[in-house]
PDB file of N, CA and C in Angstrom:
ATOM      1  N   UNK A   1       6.713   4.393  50.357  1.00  0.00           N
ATOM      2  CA  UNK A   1       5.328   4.284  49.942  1.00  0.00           C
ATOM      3  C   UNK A   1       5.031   5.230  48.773  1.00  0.00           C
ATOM      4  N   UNK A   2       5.409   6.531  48.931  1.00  0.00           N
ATOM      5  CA  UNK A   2       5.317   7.359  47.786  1.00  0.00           C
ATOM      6  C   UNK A   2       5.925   6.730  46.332  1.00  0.00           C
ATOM      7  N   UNK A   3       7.457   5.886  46.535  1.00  0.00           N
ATOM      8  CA  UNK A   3       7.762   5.997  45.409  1.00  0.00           C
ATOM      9  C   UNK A   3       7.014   4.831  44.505  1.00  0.00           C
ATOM     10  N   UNK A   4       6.345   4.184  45.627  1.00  0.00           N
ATOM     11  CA  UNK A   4       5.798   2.986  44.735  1.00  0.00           C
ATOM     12  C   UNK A   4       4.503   4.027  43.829  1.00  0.00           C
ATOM     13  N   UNK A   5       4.079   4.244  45.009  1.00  0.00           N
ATOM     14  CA  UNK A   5       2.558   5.357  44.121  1.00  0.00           C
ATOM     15  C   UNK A   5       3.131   6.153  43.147  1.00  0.00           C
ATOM     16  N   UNK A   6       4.191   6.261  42.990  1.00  0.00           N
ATOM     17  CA  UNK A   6       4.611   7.187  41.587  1.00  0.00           C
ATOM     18  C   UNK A   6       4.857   6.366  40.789  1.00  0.00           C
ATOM     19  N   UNK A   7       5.707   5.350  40.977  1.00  0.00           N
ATOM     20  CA  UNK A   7       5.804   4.016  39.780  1.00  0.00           C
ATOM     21  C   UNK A   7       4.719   4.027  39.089  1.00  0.00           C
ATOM     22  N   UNK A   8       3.274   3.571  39.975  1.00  0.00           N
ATOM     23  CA  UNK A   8       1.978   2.957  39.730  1.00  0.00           C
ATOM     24  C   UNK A   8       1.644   4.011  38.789  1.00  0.00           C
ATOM     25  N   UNK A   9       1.634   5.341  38.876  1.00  0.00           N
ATOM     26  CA  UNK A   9       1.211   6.728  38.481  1.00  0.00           C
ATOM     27  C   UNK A   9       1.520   6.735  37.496  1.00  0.00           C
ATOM     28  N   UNK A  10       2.910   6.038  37.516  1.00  0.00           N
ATOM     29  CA  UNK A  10       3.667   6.444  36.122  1.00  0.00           C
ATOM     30  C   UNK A  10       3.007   5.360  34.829  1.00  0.00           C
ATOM     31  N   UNK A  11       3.182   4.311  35.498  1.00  0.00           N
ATOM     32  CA  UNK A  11       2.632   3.050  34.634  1.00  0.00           C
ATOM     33  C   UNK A  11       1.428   3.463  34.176  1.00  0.00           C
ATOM     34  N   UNK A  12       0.246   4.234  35.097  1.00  0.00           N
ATOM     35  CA  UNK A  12      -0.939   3.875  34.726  1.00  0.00           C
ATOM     36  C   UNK A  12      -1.126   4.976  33.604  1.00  0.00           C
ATOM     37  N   UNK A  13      -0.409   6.212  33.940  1.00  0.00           N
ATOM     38  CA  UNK A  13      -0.408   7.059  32.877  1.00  0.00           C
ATOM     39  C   UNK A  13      -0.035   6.550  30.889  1.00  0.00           C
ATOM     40  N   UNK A  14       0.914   6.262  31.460  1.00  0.00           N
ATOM     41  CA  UNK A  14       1.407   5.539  30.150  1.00  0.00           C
ATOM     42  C   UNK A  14       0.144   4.876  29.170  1.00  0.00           C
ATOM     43  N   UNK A  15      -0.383   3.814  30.011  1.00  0.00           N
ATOM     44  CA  UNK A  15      -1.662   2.805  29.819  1.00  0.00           C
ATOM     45  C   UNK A  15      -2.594   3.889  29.543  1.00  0.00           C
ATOM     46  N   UNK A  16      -2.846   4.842  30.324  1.00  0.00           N
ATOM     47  CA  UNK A  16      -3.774   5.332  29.905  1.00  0.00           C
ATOM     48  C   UNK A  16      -3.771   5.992  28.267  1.00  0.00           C
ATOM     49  N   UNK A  17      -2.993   7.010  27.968  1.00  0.00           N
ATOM     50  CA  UNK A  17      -2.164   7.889  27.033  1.00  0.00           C
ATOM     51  C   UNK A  17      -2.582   6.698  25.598  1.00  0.00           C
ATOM     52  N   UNK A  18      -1.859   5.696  26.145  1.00  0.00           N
ATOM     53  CA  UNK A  18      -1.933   4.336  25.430  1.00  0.00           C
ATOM     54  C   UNK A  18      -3.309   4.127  24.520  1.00  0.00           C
ATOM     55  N   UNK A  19      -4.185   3.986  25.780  1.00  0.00           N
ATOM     56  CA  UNK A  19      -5.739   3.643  25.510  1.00  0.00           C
ATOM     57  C   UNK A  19      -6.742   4.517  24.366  1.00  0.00           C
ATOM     58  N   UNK A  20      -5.870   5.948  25.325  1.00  0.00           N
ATOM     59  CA  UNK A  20      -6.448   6.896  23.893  1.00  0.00           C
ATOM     60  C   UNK A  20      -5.987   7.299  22.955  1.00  0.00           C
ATOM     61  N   UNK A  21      -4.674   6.914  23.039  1.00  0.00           N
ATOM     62  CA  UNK A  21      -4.696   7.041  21.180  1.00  0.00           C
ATOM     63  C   UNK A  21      -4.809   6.076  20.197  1.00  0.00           C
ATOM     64  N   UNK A  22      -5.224   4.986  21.262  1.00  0.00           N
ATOM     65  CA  UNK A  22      -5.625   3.546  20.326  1.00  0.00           C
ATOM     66  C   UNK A  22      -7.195   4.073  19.802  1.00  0.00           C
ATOM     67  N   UNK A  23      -7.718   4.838  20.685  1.00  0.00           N
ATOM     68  CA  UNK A  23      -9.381   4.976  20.496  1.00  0.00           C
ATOM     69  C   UNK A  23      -9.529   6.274  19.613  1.00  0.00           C
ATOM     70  N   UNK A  24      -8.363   7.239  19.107  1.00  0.00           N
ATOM     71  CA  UNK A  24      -8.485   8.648  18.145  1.00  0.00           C
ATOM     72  C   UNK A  24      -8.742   7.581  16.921  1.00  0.00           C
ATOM     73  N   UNK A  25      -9.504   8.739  15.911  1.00  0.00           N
ATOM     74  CA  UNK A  25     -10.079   8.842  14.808  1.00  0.00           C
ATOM     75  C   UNK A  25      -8.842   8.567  14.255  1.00  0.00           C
ATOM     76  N   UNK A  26      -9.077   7.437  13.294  1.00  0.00           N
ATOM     77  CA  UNK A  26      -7.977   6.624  12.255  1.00  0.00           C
ATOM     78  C   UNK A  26      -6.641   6.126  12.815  1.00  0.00           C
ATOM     79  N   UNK A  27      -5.977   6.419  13.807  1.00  0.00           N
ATOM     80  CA  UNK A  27      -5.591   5.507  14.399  1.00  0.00           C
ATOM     81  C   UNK A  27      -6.119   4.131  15.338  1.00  0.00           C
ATOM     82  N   UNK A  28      -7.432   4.041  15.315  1.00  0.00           N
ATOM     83  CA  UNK A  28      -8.293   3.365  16.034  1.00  0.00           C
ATOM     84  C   UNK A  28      -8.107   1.963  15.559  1.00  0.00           C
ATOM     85  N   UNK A  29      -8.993   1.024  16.413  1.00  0.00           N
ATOM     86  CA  UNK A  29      -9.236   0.003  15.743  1.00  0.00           C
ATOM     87  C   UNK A  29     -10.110  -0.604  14.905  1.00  0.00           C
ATOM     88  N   UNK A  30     -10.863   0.611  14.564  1.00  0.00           N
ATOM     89  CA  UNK A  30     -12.069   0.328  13.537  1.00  0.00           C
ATOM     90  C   UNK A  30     -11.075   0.608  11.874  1.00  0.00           C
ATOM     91  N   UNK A  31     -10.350   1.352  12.283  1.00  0.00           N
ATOM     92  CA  UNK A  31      -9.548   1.502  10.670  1.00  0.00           C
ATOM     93  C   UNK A  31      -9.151   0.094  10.012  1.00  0.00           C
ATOM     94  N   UNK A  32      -8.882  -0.731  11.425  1.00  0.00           N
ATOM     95  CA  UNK A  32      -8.469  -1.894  10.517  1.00  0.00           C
ATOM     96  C   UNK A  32      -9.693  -2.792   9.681  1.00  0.00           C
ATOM     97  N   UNK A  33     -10.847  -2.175   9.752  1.00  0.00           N
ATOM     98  CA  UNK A  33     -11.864  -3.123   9.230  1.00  0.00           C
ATOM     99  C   UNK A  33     -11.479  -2.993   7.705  1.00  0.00           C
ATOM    100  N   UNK A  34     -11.939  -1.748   7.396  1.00  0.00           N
ATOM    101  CA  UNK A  34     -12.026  -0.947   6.285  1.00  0.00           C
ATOM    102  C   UNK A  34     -13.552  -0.309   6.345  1.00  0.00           C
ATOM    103  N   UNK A  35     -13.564  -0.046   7.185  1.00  0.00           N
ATOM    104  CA  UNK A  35     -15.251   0.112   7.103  1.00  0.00           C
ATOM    105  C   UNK A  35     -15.032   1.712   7.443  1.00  0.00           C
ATOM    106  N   UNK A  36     -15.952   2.825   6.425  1.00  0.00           N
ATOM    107  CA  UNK A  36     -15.674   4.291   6.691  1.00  0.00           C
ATOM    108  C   UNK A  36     -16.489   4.424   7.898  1.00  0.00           C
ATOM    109  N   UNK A  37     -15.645   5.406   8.831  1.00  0.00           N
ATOM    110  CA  UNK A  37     -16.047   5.871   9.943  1.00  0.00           C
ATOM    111  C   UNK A  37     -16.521   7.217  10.263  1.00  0.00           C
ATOM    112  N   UNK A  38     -17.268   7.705   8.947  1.00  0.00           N
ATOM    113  CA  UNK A  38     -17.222   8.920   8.857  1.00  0.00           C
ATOM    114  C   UNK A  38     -18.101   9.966  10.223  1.00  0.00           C
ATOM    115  N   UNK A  39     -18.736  10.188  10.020  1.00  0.00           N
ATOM    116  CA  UNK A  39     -19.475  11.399  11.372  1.00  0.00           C
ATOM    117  C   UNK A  39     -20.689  10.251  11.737  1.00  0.00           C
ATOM    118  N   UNK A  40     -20.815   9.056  11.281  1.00  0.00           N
ATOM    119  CA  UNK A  40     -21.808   8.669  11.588  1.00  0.00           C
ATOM    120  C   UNK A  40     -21.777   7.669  12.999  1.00  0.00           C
ATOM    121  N   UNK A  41     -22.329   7.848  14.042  1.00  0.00           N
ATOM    122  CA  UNK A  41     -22.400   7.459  15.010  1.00  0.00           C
ATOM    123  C   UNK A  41     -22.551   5.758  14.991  1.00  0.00           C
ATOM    124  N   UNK A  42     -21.476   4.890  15.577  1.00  0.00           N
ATOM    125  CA  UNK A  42     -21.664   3.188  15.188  1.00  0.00           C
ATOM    126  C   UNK A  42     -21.447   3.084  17.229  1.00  0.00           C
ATOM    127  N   UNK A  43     -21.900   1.885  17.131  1.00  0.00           N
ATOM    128  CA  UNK A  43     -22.081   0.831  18.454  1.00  0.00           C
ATOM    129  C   UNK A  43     -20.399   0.460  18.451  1.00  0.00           C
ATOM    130  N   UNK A  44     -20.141   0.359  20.144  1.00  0.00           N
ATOM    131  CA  UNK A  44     -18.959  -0.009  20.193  1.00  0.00           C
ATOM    132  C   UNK A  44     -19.250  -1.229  20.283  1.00  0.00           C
ATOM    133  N   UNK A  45     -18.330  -2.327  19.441  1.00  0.00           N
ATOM    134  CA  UNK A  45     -18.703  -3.537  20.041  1.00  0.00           C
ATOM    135  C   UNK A  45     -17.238  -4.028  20.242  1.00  0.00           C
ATOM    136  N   UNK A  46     -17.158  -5.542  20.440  1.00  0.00           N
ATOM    137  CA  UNK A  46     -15.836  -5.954  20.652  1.00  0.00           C
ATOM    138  C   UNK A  46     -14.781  -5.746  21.436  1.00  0.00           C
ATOM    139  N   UNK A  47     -13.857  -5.561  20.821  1.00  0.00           N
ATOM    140  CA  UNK A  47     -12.128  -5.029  21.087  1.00  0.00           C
ATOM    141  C   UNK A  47     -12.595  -3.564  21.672  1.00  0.00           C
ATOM    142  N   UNK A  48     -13.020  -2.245  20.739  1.00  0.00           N
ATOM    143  CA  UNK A  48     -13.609  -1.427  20.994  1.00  0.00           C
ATOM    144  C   UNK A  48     -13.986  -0.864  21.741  1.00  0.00           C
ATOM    145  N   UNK A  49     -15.352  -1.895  21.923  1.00  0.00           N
ATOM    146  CA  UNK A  49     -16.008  -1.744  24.085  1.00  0.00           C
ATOM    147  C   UNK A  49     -15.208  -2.251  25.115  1.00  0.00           C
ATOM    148  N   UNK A  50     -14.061  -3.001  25.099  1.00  0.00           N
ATOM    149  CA  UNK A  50     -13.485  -3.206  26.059  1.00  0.00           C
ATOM    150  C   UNK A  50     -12.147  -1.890  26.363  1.00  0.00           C
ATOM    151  N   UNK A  51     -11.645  -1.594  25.024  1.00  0.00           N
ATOM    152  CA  UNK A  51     -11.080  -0.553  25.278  1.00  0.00           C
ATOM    153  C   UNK A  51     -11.274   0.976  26.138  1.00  0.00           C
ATOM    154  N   UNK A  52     -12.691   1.045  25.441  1.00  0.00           N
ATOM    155  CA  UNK A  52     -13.422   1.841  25.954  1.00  0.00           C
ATOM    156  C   UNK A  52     -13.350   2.207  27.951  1.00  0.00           C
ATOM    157  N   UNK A  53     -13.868   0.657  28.350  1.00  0.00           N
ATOM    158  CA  UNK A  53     -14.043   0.612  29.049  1.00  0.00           C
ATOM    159  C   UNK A  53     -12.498  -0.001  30.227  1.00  0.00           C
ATOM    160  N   UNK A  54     -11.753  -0.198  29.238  1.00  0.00           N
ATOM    161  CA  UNK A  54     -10.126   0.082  30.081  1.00  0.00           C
ATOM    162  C   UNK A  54      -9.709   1.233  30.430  1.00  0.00           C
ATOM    163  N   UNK A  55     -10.296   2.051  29.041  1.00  0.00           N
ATOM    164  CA  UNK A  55     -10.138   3.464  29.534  1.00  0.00           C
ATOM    165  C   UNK A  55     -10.525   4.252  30.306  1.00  0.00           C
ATOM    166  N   UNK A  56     -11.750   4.024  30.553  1.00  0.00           N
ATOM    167  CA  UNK A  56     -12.635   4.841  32.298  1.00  0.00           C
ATOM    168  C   UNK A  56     -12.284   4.081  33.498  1.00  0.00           C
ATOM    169  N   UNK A  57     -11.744   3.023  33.384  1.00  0.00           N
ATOM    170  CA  UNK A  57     -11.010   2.129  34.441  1.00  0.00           C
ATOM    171  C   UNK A  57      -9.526   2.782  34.800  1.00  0.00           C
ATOM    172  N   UNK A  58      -8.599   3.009  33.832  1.00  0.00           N
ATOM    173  CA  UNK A  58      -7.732   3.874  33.852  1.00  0.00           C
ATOM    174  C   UNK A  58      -7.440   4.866  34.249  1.00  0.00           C
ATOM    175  N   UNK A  59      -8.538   5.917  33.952  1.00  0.00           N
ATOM    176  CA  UNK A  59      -8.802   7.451  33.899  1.00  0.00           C
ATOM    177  C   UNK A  59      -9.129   7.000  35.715  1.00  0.00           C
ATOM    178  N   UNK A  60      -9.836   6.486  36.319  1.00  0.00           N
ATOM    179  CA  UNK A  60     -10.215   6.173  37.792  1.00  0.00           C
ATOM    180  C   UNK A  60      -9.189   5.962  38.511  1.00  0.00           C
ATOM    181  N   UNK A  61      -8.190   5.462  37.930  1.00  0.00           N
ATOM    182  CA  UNK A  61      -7.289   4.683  38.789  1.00  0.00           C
ATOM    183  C   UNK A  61      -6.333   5.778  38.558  1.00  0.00           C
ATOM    184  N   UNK A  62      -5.867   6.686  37.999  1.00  0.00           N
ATOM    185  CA  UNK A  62      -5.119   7.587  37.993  1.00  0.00           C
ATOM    186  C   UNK A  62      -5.626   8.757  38.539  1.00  0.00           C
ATOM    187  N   UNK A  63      -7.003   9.009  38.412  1.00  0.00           N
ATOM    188  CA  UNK A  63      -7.638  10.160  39.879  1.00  0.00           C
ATOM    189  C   UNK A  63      -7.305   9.864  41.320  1.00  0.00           C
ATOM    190  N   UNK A  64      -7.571   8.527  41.311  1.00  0.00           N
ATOM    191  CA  UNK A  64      -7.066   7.848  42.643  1.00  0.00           C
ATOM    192  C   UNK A  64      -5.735   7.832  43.163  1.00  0.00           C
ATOM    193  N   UNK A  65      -4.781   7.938  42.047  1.00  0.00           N
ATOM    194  CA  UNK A  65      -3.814   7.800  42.582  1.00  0.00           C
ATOM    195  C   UNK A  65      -3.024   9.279  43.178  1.00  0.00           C
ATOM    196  N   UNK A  66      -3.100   9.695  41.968  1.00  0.00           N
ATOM    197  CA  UNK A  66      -2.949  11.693  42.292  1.00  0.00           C
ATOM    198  C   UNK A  66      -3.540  11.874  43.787  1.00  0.00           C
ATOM    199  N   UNK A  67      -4.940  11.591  43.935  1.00  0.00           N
ATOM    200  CA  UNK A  67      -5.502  12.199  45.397  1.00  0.00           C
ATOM    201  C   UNK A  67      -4.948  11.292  46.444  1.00  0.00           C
ATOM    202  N   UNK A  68      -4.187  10.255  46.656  1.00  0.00           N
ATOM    203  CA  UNK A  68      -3.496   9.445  47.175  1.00  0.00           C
ATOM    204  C   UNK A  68      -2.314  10.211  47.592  1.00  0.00           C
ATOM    205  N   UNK A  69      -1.197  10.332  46.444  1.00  0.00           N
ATOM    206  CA  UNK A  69      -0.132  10.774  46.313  1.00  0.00           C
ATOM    207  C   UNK A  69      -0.356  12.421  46.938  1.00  0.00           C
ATOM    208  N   UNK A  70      -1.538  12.854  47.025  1.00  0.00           N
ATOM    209  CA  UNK A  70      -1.289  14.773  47.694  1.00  0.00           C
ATOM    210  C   UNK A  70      -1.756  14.097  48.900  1.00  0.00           C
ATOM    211  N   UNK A  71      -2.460  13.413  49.179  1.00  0.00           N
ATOM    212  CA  UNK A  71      -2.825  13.345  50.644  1.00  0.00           C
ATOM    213  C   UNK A  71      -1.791  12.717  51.573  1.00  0.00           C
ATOM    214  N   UNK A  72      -0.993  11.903  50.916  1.00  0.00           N
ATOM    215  CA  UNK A  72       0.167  11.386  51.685  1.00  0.00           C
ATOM    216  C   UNK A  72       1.241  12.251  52.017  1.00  0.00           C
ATOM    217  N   UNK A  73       1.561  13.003  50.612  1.00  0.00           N
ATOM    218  CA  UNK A  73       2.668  13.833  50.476  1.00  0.00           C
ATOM    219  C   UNK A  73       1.836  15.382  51.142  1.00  0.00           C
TER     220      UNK A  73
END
């Protein structure tokens, strides 16, 4: 049972790691517009907001899994 929860741990980490450096400044996916992204605050829309929101889905599912993995172990 543990080693599956570490697989999962491992995977989700990855995904996560993934998510945010798709979402850092100029590696993002707004660079591909061409549109400057300078300090000025824009609406997530699109690709963007879903990322966004893979990412707090992520970040959840890897709290979960950690407090899983100590409570078992």
């Amino acid at each position: 049972m543990i080693n599956i929860l570490s697989i999962a741990l491992i995977i989700t980490s990855l995904g996560l790691i993934l998510s945010v450096v798709m979402q850092s400044k100029g590696a993002g996916l707004g660079g591909l517009t061409g549109a400057d992204t300078g300090g000025v605050y824009t609406a997530r829309r699109g690709i963007e907001r879903v990322l966004f929101w893979v990412t707090i889905g992520l970040s959840a599912l890897f709290f979960i899994l950690v407090l899983t993995i100590l409570f078992i172990g």
